[in-house]
N, C-alpha and C. Protein backbone atom coordinates (compact mmCIF):
# COMPACT_ATOMS: atom_id res chain seq x y z
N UNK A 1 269.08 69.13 46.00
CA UNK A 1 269.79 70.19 45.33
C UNK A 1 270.71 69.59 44.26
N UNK A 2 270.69 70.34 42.89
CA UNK A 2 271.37 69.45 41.67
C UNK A 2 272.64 70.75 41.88
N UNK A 3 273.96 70.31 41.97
CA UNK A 3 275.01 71.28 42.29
C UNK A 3 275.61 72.02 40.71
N UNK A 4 274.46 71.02 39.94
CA UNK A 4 274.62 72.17 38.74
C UNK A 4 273.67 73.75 38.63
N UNK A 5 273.02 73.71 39.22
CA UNK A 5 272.38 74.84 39.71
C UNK A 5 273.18 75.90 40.19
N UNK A 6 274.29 75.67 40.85
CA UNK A 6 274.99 76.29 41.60
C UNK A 6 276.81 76.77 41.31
N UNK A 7 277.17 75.71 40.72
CA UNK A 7 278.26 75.96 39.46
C UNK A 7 278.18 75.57 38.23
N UNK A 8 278.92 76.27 37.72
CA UNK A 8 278.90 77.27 36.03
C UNK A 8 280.31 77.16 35.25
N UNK A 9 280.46 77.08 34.77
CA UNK A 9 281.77 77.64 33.69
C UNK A 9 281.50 78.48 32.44
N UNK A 10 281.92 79.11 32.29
CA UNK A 10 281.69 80.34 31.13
C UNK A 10 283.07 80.35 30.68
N UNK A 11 283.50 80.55 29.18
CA UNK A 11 285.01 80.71 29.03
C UNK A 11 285.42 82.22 29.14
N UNK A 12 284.18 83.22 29.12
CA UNK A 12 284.76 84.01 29.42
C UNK A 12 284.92 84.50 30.86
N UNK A 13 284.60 83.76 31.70
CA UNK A 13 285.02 84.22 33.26
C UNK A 13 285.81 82.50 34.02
N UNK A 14 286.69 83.75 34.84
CA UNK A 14 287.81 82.74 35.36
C UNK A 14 288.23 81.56 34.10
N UNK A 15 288.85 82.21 33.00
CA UNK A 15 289.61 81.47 32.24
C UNK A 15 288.46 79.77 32.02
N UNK A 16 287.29 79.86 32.19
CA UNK A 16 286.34 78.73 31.86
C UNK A 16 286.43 77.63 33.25
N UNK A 17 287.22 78.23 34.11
CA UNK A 17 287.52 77.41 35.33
C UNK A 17 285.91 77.23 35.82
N UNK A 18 285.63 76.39 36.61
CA UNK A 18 283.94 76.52 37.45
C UNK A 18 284.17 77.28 38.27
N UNK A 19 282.98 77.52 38.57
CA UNK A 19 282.86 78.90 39.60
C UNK A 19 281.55 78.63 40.62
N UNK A 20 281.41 79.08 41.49
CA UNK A 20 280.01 79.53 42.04
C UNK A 20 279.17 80.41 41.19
N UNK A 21 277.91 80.03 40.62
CA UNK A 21 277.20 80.90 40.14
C UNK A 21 276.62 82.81 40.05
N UNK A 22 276.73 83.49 39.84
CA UNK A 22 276.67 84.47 40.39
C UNK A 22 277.77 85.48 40.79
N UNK A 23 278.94 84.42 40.86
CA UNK A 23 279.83 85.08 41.39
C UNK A 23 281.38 85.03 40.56
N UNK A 24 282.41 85.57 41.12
CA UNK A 24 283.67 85.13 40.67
C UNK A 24 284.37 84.26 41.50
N UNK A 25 284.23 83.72 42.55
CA UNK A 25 284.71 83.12 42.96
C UNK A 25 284.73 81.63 42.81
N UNK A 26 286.35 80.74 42.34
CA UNK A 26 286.12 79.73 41.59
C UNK A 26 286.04 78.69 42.83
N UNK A 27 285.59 77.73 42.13
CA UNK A 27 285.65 76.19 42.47
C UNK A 27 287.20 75.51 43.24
N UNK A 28 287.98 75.73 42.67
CA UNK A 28 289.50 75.72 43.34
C UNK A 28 289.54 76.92 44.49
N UNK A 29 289.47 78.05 44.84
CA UNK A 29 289.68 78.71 45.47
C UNK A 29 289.14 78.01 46.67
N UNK A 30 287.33 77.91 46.70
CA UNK A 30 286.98 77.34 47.63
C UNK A 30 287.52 75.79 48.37
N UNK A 31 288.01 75.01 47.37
CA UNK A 31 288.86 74.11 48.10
C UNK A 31 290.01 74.34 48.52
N UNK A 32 291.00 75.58 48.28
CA UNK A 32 291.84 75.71 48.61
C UNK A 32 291.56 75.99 50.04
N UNK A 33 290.96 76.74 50.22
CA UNK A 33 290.27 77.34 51.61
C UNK A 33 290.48 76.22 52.76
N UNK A 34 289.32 75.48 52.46
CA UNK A 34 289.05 74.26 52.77
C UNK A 34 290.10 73.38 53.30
N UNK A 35 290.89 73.38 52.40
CA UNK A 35 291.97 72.38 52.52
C UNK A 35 292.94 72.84 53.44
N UNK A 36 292.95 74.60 53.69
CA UNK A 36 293.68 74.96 54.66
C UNK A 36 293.68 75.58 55.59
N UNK A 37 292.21 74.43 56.49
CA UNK A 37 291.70 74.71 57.36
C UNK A 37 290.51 75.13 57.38
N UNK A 38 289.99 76.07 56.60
CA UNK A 38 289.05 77.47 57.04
C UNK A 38 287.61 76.01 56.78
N UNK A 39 286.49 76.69 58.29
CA UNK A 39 285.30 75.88 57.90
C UNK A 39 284.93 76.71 57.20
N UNK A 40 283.69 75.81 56.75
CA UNK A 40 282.43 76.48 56.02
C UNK A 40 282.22 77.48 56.67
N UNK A 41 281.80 77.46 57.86
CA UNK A 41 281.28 79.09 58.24
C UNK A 41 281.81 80.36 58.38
N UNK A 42 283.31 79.45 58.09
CA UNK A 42 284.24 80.62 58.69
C UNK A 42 284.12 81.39 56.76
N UNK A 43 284.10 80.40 55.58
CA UNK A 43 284.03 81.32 54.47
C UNK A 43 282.97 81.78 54.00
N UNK A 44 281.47 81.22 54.58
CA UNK A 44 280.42 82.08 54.65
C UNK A 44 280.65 83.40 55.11
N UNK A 45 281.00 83.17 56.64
CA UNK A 45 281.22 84.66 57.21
C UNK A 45 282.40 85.74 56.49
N UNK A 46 283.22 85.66 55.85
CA UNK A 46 284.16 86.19 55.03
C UNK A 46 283.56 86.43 53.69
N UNK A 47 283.11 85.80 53.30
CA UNK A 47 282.27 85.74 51.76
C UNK A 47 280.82 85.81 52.07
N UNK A 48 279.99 86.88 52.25
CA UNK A 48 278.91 86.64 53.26
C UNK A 48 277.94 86.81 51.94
N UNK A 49 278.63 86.86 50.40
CA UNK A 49 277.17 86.82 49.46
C UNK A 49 277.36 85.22 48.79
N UNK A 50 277.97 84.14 49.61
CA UNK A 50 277.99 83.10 49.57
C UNK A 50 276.87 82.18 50.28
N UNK A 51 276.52 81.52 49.83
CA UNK A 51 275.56 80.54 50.81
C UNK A 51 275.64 79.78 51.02
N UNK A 52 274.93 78.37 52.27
CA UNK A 52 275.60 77.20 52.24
C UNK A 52 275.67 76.13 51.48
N UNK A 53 274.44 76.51 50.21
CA UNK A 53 273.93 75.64 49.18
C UNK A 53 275.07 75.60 48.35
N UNK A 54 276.03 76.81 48.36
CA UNK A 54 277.24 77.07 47.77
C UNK A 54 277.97 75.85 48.33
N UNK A 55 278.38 75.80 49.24
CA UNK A 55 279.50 74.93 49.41
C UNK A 55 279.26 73.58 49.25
N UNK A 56 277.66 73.05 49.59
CA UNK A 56 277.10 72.04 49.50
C UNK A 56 277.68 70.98 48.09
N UNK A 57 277.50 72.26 47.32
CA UNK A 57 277.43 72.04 45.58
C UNK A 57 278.94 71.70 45.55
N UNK A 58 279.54 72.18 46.09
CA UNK A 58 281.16 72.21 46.40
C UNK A 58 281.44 71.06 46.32
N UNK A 59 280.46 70.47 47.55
CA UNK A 59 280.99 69.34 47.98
C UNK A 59 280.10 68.11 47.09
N UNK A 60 278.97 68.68 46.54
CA UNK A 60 278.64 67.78 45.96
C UNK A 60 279.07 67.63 44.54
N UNK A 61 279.96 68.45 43.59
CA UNK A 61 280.51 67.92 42.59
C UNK A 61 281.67 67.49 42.99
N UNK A 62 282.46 67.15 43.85
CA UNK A 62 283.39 66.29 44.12
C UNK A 62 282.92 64.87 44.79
N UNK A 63 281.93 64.69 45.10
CA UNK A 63 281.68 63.19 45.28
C UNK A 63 281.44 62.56 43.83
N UNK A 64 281.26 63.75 42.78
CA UNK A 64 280.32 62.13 41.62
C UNK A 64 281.37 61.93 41.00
C-alpha cells in the first residue's frame, strides 16, 4: 500500500493541511487521537467510514 493513495492535500480543504482521502478528517487530528490514547479500533469504530488502510497510511507517512 503507497500511503499516497490514501492522503491528499488540496488548499482548498482543511486549509491544505493532509487529510485522509475522501474525507475531512485531517492527518493531525488522527494523531492527536492516537496520542491520547484512543486505538485504532477504537477510531475505526467512532469514524466507521474510516478504514484500516486509513490509519496504516497514517502510520506509514510518518515513518519516511
Amino acid at each position: 500500500m503507497d500511503w499516497q493513495d490514501r492522503i491528499v492535500t488540496t488548499p482548498d480543504t482543511l486549509f491544505g493541511r493532509p487529510r485522509i482521502a475522501g474525507t475531512r478528517i485531517g492527518v493531525d487530528f488522527v494523531l492527536e487521537l492516537l496520542a491520547s490514547g484512543w486505538s485504532g479500533q477504537r477510531i475505526l469504530d467512532e469514524y466507521p467510514h474510516l478504514k484500516a488502510e486509513d490509519l496504516q497510511a497514517v502510520n506509514a507517512l510518518l515513518q519516511r
